[in-house]
N, C-alpha and C. Protein backbone atom coordinates (compact mmCIF):
# COMPACT_ATOMS: atom_id res chain seq x y z
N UNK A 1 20.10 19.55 2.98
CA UNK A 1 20.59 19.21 1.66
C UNK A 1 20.73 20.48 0.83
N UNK A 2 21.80 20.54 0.24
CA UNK A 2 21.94 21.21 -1.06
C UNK A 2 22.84 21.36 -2.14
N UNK A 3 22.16 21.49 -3.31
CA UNK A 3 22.46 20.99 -4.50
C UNK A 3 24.03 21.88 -4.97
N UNK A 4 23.66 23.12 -4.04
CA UNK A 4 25.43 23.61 -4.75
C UNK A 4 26.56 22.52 -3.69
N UNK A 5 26.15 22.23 -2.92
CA UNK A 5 27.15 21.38 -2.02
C UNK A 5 27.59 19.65 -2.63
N UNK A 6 26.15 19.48 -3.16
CA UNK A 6 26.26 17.96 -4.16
C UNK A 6 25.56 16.80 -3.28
N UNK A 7 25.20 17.10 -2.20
CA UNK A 7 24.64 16.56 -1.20
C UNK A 7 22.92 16.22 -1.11
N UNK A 8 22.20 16.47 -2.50
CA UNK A 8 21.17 16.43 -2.48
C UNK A 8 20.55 15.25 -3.15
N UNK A 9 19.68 15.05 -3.05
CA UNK A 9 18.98 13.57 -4.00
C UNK A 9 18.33 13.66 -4.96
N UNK A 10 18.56 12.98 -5.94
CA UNK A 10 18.00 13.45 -7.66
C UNK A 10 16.55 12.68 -7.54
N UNK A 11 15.50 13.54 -7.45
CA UNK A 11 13.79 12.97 -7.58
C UNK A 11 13.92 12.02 -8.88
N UNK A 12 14.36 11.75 -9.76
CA UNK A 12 14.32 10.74 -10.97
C UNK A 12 14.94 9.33 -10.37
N UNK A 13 16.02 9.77 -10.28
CA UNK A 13 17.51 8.64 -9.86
C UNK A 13 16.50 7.39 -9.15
N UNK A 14 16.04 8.40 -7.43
CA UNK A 14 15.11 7.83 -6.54
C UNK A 14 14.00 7.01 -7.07
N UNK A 15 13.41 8.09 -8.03
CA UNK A 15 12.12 7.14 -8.46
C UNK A 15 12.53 5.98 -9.43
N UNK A 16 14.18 5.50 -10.08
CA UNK A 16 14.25 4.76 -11.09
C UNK A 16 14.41 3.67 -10.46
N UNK A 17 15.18 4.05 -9.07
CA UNK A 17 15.84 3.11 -8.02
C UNK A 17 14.71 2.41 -7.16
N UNK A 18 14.21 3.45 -6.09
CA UNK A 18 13.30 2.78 -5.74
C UNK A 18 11.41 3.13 -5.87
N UNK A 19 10.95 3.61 -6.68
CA UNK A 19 9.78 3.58 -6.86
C UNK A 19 9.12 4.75 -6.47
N UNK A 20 8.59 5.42 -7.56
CA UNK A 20 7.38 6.71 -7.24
C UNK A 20 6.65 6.47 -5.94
N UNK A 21 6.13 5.36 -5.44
CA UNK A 21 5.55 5.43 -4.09
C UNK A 21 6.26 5.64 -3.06
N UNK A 22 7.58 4.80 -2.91
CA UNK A 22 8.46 5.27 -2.12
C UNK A 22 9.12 6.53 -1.72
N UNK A 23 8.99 6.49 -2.55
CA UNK A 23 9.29 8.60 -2.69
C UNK A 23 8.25 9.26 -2.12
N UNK A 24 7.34 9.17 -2.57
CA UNK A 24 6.01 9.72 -2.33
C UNK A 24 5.70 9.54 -0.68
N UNK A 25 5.65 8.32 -0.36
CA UNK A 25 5.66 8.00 1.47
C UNK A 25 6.17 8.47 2.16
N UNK A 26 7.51 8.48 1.37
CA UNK A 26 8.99 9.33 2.37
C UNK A 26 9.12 11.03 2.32
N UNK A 27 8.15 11.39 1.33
CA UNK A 27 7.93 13.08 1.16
C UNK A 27 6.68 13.17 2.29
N UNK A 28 6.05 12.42 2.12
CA UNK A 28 4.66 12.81 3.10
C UNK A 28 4.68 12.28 4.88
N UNK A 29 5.03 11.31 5.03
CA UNK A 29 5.59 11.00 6.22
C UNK A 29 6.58 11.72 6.62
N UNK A 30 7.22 12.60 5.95
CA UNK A 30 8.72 12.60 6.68
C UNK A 30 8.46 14.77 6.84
N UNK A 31 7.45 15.07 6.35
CA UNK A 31 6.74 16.54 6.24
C UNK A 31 6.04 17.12 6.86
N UNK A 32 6.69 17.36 8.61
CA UNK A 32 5.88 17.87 9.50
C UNK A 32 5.34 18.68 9.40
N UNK A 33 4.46 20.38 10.12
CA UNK A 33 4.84 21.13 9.72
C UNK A 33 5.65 22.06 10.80
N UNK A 34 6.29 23.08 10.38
CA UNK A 34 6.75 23.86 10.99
C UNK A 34 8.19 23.25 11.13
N UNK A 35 8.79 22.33 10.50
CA UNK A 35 9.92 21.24 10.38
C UNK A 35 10.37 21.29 9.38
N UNK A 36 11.90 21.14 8.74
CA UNK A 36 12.59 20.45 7.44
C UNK A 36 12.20 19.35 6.93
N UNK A 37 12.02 19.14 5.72
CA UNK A 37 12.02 17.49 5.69
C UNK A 37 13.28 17.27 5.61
N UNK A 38 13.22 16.38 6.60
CA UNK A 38 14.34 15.18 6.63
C UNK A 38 13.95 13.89 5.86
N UNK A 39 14.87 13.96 4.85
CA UNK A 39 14.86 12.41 3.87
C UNK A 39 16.56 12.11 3.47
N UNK A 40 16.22 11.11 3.46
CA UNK A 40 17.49 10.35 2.91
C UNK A 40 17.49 8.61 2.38
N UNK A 41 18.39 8.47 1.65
CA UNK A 41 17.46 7.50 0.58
C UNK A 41 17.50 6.40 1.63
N UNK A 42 17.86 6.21 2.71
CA UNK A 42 17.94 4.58 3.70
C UNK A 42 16.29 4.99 4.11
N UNK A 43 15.79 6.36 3.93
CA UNK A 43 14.64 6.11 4.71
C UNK A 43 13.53 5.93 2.79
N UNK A 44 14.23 6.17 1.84
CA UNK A 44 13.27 5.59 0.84
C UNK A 44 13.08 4.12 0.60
N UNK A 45 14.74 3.58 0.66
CA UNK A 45 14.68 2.78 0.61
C UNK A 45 13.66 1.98 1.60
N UNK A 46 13.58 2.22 2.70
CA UNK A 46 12.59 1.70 3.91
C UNK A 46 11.18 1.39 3.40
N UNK A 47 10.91 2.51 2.57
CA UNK A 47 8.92 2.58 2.11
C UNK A 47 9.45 1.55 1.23
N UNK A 48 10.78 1.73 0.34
CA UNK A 48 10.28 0.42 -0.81
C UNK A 48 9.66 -0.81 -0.36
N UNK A 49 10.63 -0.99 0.59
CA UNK A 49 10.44 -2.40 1.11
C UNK A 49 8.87 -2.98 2.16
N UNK A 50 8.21 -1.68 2.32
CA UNK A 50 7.21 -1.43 2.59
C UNK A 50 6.15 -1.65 1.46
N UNK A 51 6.26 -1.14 0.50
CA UNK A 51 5.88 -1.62 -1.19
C UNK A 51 5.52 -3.07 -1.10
N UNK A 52 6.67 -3.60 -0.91
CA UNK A 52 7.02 -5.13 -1.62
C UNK A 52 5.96 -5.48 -0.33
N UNK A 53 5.92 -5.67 0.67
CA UNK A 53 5.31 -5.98 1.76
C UNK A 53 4.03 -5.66 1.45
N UNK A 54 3.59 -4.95 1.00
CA UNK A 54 1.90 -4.82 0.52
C UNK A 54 1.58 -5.68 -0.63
N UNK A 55 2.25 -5.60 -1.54
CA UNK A 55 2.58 -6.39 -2.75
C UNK A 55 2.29 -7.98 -2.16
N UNK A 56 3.08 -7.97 -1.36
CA UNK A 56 3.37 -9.81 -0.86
C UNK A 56 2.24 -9.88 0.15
N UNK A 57 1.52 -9.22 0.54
CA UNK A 57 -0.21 -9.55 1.87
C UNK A 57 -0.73 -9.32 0.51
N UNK A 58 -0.88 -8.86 -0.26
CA UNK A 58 -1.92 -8.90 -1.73
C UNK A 58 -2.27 -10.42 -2.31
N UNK A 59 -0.96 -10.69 -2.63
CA UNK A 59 -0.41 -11.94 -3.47
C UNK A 59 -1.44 -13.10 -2.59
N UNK A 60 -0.88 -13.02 -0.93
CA UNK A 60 -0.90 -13.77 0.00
C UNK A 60 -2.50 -13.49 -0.17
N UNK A 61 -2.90 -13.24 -0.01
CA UNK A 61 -4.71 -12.58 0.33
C UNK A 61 -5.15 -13.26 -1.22
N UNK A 62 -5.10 -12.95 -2.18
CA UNK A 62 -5.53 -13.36 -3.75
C UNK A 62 -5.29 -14.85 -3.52
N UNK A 63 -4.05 -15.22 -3.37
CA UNK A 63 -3.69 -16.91 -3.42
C UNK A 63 -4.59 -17.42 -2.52
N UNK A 64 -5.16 -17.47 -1.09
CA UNK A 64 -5.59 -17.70 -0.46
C UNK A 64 -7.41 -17.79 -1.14
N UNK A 65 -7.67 -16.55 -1.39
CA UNK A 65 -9.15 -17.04 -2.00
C UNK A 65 -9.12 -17.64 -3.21
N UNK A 66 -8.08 -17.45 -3.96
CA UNK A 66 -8.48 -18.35 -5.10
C UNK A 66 -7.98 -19.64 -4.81
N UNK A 67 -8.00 -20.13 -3.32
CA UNK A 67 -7.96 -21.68 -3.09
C UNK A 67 -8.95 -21.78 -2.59
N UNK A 68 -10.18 -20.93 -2.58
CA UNK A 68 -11.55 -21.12 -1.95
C UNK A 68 -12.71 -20.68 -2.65
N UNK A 69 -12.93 -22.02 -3.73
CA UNK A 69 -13.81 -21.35 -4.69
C UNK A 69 -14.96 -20.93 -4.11
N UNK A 70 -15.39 -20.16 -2.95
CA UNK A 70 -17.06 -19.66 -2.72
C UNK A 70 -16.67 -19.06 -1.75
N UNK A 71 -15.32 -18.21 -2.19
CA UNK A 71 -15.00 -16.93 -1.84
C UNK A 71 -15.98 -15.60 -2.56
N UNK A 72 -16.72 -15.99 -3.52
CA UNK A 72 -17.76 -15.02 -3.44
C UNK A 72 -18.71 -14.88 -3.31
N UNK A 73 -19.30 -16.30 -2.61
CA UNK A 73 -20.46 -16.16 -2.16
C UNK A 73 -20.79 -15.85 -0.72
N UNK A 74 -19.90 -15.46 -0.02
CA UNK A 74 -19.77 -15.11 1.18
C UNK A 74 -19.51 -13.65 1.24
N UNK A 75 -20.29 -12.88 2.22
CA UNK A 75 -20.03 -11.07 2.54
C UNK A 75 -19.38 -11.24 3.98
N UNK A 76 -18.67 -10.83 4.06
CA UNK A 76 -17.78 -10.64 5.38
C UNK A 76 -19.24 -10.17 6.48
N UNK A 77 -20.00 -9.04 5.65
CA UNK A 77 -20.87 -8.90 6.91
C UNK A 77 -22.08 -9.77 7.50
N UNK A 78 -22.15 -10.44 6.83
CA UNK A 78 -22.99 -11.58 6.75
C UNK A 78 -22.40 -12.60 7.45
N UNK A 79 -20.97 -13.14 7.10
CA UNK A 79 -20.06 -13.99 8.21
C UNK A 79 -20.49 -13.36 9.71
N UNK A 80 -20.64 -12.38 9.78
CA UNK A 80 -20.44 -11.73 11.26
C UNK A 80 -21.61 -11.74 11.89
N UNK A 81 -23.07 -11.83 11.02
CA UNK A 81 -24.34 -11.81 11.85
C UNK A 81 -24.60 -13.47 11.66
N UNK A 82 -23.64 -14.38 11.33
CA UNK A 82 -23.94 -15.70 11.26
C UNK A 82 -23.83 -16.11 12.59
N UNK A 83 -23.49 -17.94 12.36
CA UNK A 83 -23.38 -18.41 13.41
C UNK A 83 -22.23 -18.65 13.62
N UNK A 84 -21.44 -17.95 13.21
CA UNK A 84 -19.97 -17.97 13.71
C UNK A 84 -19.85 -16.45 14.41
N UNK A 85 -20.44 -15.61 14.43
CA UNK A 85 -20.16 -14.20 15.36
C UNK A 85 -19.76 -14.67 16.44
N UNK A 86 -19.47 -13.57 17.49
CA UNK A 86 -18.81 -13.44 18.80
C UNK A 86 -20.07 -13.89 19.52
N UNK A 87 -21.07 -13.56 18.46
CA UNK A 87 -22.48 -14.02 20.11
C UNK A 87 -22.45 -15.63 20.03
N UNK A 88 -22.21 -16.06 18.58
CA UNK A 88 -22.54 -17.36 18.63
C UNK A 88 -21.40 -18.34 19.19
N UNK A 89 -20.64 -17.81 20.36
CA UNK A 89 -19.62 -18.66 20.95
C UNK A 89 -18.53 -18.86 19.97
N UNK A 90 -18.19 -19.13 19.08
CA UNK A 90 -16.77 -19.20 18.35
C UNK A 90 -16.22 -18.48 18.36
N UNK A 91 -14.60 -19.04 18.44
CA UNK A 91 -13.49 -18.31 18.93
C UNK A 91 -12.93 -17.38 17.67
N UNK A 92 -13.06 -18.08 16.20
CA UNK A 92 -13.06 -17.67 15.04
C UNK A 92 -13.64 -16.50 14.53
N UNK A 93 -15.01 -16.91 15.31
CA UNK A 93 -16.42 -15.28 14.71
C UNK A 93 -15.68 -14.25 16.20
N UNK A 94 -15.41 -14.45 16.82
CA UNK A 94 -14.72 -13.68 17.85
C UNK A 94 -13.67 -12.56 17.42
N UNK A 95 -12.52 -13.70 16.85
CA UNK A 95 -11.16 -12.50 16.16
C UNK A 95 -11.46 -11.98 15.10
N UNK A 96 -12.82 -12.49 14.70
CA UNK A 96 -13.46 -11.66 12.94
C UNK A 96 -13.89 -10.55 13.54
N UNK A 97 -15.00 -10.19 14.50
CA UNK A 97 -15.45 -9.53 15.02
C UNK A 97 -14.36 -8.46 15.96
N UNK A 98 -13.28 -8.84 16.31
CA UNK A 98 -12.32 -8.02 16.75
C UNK A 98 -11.65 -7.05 15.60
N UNK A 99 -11.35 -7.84 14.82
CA UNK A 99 -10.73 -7.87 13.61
C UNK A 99 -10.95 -6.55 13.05
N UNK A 100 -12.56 -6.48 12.75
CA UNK A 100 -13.52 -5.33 12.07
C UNK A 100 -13.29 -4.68 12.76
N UNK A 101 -13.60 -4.45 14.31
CA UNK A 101 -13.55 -3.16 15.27
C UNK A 101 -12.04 -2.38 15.06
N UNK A 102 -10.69 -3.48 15.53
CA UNK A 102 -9.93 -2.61 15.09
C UNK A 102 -9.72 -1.79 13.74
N UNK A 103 -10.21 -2.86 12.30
CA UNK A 103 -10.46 -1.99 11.34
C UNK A 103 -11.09 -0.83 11.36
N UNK A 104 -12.21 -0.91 11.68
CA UNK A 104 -13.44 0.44 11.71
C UNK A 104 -12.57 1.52 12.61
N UNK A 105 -11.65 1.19 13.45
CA UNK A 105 -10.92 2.06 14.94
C UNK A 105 -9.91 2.65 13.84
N UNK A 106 -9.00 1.72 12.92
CA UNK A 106 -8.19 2.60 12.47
C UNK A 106 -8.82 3.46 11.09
N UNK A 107 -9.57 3.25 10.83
CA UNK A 107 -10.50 3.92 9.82
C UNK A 107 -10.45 5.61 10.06
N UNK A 108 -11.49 5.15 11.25
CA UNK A 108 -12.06 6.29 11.91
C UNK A 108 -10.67 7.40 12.87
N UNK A 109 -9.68 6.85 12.78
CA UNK A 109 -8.53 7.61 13.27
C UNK A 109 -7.65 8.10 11.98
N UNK A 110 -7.84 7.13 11.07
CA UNK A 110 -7.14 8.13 9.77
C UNK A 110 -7.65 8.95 9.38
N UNK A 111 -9.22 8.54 9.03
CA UNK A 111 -10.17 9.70 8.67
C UNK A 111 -9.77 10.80 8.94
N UNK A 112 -9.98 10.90 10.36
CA UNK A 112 -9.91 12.15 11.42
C UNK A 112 -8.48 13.07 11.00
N UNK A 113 -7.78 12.56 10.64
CA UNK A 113 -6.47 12.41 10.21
C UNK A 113 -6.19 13.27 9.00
N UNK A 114 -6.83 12.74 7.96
CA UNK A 114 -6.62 13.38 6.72
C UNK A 114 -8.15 14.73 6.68
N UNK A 115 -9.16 14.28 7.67
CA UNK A 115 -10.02 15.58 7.32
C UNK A 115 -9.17 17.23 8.13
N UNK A 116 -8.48 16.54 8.84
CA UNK A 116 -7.95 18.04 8.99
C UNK A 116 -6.41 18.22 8.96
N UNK A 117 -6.15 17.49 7.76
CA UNK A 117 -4.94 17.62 6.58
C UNK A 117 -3.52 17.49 7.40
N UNK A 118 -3.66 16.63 8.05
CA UNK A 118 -2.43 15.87 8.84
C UNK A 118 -1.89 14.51 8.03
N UNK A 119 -1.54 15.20 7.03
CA UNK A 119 -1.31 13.79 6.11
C UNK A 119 -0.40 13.09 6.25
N UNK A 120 0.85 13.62 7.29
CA UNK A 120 1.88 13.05 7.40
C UNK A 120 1.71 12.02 8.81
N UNK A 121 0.90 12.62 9.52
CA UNK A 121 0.26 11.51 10.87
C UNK A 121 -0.65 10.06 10.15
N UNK A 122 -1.39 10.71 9.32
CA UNK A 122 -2.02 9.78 8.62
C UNK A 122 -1.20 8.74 7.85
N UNK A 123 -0.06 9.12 7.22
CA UNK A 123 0.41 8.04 6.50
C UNK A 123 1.53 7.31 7.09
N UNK A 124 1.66 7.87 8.43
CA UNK A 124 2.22 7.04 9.34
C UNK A 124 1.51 5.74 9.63
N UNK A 125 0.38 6.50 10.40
CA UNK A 125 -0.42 5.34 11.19
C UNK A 125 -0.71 4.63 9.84
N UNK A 126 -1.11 4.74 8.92
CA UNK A 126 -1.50 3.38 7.67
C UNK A 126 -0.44 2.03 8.05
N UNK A 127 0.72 2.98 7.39
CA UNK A 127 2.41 2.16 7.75
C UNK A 127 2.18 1.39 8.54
N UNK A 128 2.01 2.17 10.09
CA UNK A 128 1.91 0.96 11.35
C UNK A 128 1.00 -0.26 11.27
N UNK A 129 -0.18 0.75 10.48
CA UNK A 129 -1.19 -0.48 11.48
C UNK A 129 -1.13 -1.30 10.24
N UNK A 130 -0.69 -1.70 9.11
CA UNK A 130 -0.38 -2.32 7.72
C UNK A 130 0.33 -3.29 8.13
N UNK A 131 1.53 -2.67 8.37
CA UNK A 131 2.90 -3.78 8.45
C UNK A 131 2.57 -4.12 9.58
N UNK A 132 2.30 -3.92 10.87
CA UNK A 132 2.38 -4.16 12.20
C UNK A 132 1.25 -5.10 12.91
N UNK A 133 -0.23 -4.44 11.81
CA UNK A 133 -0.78 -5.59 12.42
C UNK A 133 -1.70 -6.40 11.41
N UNK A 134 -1.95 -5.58 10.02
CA UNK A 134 -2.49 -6.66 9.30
C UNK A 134 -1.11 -7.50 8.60
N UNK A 135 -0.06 -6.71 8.55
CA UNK A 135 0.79 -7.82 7.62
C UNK A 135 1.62 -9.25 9.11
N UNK A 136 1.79 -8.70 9.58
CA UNK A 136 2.14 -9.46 11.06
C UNK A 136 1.41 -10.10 11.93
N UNK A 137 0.16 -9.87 11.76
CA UNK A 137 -0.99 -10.63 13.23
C UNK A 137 -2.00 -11.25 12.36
N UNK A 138 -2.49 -10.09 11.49
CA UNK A 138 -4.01 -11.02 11.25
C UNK A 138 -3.29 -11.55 9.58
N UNK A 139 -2.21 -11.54 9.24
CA UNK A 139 -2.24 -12.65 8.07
C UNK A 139 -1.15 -13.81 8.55
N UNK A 140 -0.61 -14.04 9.81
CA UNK A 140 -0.65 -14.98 10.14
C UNK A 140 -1.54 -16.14 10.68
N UNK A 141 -2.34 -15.04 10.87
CA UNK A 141 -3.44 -15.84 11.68
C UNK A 141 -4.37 -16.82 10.91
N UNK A 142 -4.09 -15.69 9.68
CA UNK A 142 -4.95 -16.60 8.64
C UNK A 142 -4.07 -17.75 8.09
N UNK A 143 -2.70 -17.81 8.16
CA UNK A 143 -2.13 -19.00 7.46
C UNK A 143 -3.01 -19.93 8.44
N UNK A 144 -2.84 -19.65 9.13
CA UNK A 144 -3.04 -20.94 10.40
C UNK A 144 -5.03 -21.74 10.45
N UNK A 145 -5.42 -20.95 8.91
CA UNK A 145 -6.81 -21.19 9.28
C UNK A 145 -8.08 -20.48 10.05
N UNK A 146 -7.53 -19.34 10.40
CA UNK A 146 -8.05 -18.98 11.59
C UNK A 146 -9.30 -17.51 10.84
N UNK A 147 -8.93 -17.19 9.89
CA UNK A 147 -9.79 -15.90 8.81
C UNK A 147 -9.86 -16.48 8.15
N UNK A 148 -10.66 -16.53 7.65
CA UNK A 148 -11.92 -17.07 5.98
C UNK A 148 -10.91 -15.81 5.33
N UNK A 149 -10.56 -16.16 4.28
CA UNK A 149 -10.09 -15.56 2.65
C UNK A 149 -10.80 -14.26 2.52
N UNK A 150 -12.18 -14.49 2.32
CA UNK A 150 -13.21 -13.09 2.20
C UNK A 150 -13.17 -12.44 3.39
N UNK A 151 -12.59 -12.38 4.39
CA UNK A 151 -12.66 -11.63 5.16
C UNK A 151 -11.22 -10.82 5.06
N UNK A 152 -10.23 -11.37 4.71
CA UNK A 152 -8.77 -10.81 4.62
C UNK A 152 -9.51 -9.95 3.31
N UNK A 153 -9.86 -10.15 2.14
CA UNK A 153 -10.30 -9.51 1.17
C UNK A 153 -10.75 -7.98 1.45
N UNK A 154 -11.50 -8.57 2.47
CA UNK A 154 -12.25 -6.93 2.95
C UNK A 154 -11.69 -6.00 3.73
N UNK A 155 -10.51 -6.69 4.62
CA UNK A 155 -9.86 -6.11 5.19
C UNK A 155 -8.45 -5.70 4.61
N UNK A 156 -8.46 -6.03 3.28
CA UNK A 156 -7.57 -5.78 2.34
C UNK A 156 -7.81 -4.49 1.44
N UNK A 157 -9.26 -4.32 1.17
CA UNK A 157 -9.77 -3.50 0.10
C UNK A 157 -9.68 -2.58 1.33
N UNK A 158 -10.06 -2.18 2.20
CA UNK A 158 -10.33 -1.41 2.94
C UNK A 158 -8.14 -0.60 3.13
N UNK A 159 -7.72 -1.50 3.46
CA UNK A 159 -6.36 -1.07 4.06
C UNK A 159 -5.81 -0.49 2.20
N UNK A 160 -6.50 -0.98 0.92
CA UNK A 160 -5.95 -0.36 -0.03
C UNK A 160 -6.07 1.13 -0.11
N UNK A 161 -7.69 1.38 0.12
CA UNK A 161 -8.20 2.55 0.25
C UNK A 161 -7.98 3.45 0.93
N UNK A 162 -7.41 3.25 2.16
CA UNK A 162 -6.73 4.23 3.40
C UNK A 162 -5.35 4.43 2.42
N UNK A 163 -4.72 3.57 2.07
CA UNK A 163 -3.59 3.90 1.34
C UNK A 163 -3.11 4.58 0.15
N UNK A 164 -3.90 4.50 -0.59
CA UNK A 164 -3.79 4.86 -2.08
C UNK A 164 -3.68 6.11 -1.89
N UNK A 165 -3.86 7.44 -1.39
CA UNK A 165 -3.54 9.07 -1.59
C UNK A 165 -2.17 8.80 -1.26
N UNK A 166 -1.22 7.76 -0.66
CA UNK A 166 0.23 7.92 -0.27
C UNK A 166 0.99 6.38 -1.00
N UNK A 167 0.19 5.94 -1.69
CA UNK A 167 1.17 4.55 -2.30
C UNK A 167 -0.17 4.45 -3.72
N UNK A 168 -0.17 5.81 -4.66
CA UNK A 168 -1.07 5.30 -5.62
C UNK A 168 -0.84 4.07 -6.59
N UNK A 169 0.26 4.17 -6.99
CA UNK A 169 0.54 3.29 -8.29
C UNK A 169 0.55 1.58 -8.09
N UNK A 170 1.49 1.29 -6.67
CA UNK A 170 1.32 0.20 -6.47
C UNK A 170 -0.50 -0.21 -5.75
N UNK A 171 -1.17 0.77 -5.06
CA UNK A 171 -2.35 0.25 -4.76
C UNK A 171 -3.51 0.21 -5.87
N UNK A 172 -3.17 0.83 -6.91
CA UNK A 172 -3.82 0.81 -7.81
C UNK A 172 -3.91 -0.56 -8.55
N UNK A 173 -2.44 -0.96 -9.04
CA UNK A 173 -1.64 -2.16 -9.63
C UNK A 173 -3.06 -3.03 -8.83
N UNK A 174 -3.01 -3.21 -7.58
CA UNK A 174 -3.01 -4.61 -6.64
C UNK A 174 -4.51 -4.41 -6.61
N UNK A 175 -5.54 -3.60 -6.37
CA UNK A 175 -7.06 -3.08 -7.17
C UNK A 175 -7.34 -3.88 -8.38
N UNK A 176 -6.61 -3.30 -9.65
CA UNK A 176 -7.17 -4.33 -10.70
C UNK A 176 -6.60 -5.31 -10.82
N UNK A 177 -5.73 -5.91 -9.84
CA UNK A 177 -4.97 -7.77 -9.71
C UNK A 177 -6.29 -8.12 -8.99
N UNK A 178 -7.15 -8.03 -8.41
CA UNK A 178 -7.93 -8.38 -7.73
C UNK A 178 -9.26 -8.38 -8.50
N UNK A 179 -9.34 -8.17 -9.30
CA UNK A 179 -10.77 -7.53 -10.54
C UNK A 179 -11.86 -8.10 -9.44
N UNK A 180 -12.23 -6.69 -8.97
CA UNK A 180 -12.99 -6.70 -7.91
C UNK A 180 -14.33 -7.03 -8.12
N UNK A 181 -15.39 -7.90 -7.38
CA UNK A 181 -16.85 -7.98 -8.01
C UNK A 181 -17.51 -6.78 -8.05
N UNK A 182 -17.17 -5.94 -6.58
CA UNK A 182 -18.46 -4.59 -6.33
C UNK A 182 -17.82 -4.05 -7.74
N UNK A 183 -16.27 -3.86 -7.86
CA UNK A 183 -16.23 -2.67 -8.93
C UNK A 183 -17.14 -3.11 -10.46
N UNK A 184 -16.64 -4.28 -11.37
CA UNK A 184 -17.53 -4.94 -12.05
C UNK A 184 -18.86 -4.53 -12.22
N UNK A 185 -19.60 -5.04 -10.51
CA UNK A 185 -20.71 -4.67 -10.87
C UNK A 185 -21.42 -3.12 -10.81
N UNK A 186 -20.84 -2.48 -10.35
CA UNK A 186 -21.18 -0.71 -10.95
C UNK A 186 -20.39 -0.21 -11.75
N UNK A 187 -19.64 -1.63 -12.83
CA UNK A 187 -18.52 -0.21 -13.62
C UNK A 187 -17.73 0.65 -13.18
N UNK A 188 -16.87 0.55 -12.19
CA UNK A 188 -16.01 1.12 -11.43
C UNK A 188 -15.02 0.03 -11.42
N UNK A 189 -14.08 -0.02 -12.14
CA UNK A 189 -12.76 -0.68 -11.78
C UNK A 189 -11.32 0.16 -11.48
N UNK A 190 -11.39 1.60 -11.21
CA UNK A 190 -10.30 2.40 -10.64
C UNK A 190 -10.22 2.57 -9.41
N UNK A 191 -9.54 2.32 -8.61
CA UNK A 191 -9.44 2.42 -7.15
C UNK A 191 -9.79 3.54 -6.94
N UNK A 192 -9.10 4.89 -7.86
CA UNK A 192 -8.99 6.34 -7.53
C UNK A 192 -10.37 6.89 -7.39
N UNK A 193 -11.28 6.09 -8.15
CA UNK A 193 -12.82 7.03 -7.91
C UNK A 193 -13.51 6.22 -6.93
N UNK A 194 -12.96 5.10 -6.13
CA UNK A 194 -14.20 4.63 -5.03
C UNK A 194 -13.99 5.47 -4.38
N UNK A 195 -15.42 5.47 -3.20
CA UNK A 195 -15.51 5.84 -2.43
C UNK A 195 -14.54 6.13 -0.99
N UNK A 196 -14.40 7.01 -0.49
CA UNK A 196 -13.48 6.33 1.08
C UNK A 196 -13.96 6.13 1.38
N UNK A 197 -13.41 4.73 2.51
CA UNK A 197 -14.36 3.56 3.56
C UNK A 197 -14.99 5.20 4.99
N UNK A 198 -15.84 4.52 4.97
CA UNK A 198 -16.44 5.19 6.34
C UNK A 198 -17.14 4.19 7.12
């Protein structure tokens, strides 16, 4: 691209069109090193719609517990040493218990990821494992009954937190749509100062 040629993309235009995060995804994903970035707005446009897709497993995840009033009396980790775990024979405490491992697996691979400043590998794999397998596998699974609400919750807060250094504004937005209990109860309601999951 270049701007004496007319061939370049206006950073405002982009962000009026499709969204500061989108931009933001498509600068950091698309920023190897030792490489050009290659961008072009079909690939901004792409994160938008990636946006809306987090936006809509949010919605989907919120609607869902607030059809289950004692969605907070339940801890996901506590579901798991119950009698629904993988030891206790159910097929349910089974894919919960899967569920977490792959969480904790992609955790521990982004981590690895951003501690030695591969941010553009990192905000790949979020992408994938977001759209690919929490927005596609495990929140269908839950239409069908199959995840307790508080457990998508946790596996929600968690997939916000991997996300937010590459989609701040909208993961922020979908943080206080959720007026979280832990934050509440330590006075922490900004996504930007929790902790990262480990």
């Amino acid at each position: 691209m270049s701007k004496s040629k007319g061939n370049a993309i206006d950073p405002l235009g982009v962000v009026e069109t499709y969204g500061a995060d989108a931009l933001r995804m498509a600068l950091i994903v698309g920023n190897t090193p030792g490489n050009d970035i290659v961008i072009s707005e079909e690939k901004i446009r792409g994160y938008q719609k990636f946006a809306n897709k987090v936006w809509n497993v949010a919605r989907f995840v919120l609607a869902a517990q607030n059809g289950n009033p004692k969605h907070e009396a339940r801890n996901p980790k506590q579901y798991l040493n119950s009698k629904f775990s993988a030891k206790g024979g159910s097929a349910s405490g089974g894919k919960i218990q899967n569920l977490t491992e792959k969480d904790k697996k992609i955790l521990k691979e982004i981590t690895k990821l951003m501690d030695s400043f591969k941010f553009y590998a990192a905000g790949e794999k979020i992408y994938h494992y977001f759209w690919h397998v929490f927005a596609d596998k495990i929140i269908e699974e839950a239409k069908s009954g199959e995840i307790a609400p508080y457990v998508l919750r946790e596996v929600l807060e968690t997939n916000l937190k991997l996300l937010h250094p590459f989609m701040p504004f909208i993961t922020e937005k979908i943080w206080q749509e959720m007026d979280s209990v832990k934050a509440k109860q330590n006075n922490k309601n900004l996504l930007m100062i929790e902790k990262w999951p480990r």
